[in-house]
Protein backbone atom coordinates (compact mmCIF):
# COMPACT_ATOMS: atom_id res chain seq x y z
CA UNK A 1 134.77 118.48 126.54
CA UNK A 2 136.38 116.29 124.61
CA UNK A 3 136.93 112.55 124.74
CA UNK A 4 140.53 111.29 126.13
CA UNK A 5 141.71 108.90 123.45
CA UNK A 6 145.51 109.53 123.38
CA UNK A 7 146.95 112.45 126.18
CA UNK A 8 149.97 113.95 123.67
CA UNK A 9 151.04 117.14 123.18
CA UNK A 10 148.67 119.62 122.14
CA UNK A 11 148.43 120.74 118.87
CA UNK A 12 147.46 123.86 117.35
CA UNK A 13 144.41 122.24 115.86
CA UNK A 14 142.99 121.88 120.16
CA UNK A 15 141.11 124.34 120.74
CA UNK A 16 139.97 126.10 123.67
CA UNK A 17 136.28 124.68 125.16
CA UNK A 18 135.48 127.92 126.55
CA UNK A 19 136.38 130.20 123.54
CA UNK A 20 137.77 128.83 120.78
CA UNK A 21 141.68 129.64 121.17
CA UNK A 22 144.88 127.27 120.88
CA UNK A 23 144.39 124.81 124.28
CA UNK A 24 147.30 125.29 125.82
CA UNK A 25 146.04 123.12 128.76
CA UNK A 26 144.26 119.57 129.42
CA UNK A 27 142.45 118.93 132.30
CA UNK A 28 141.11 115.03 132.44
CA UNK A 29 137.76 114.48 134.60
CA UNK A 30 137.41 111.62 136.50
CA UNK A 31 134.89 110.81 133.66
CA UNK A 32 137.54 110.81 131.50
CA UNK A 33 136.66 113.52 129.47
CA UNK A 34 139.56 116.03 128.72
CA UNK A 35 138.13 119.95 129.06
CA UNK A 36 140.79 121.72 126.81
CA UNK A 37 141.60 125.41 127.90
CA UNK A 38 143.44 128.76 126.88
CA UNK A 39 146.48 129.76 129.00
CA UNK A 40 143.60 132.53 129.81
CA UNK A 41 140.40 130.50 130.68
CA UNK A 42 142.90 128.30 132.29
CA UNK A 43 144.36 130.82 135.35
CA UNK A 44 140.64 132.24 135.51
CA UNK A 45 139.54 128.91 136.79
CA UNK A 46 142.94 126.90 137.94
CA UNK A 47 142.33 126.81 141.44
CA UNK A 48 138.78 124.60 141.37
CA UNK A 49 140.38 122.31 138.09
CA UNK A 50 142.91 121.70 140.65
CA UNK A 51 140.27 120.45 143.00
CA UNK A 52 138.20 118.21 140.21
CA UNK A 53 140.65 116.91 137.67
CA UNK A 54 142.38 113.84 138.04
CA UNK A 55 144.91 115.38 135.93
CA UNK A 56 146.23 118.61 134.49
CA UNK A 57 148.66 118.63 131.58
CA UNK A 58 150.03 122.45 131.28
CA UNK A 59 151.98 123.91 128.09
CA UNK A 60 151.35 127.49 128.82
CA UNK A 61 154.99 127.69 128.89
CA UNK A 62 155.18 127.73 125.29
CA UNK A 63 153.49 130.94 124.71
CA UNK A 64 156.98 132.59 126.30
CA UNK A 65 158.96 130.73 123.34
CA UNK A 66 159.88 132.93 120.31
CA UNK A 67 159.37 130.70 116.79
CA UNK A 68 162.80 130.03 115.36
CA UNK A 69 161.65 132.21 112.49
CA UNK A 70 160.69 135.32 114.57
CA UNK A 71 164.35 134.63 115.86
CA UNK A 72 165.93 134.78 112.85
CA UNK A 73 163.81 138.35 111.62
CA UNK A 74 165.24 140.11 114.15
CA UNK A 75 168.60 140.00 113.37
């Protein structure tokens, strides 16, 4: 876990707490301590971080996004 300092976006230089990946998630303890999760550790343990964290900060949604220059390859 990592100390809350700033909540931003995440970067690609958070990493996953559990395994080392991109954190595409931030879950802030009521110790304030941020745990910083994979879109995959996340969903395997979601529904008990919803119980314990005072807040949960969610960019999984950017994993669907294609990078402008994957877009521009494919045509």
């Amino acid at each position: 876990m990592t100390q809350t300092i700033a909540a931003g976006p995440l970067t690609a230089a958070d990493r996953c707490d559990r395994c080392g990946a991109q954190a595409y998630v931030r879950a802030t303890m009521t110790s304030g301590y941020d745990l910083l999760l994979c879109a995959h550790h996340f969903r395997e343990n979601e529904d008990r971080l919803r119980e314990v964290a005072v807040s949960i900060y969610d960019e999984s949604e950017r994993l669907a996004e294609v990078p402008p220059t994957a877009a521009l390859e494919e045509r």
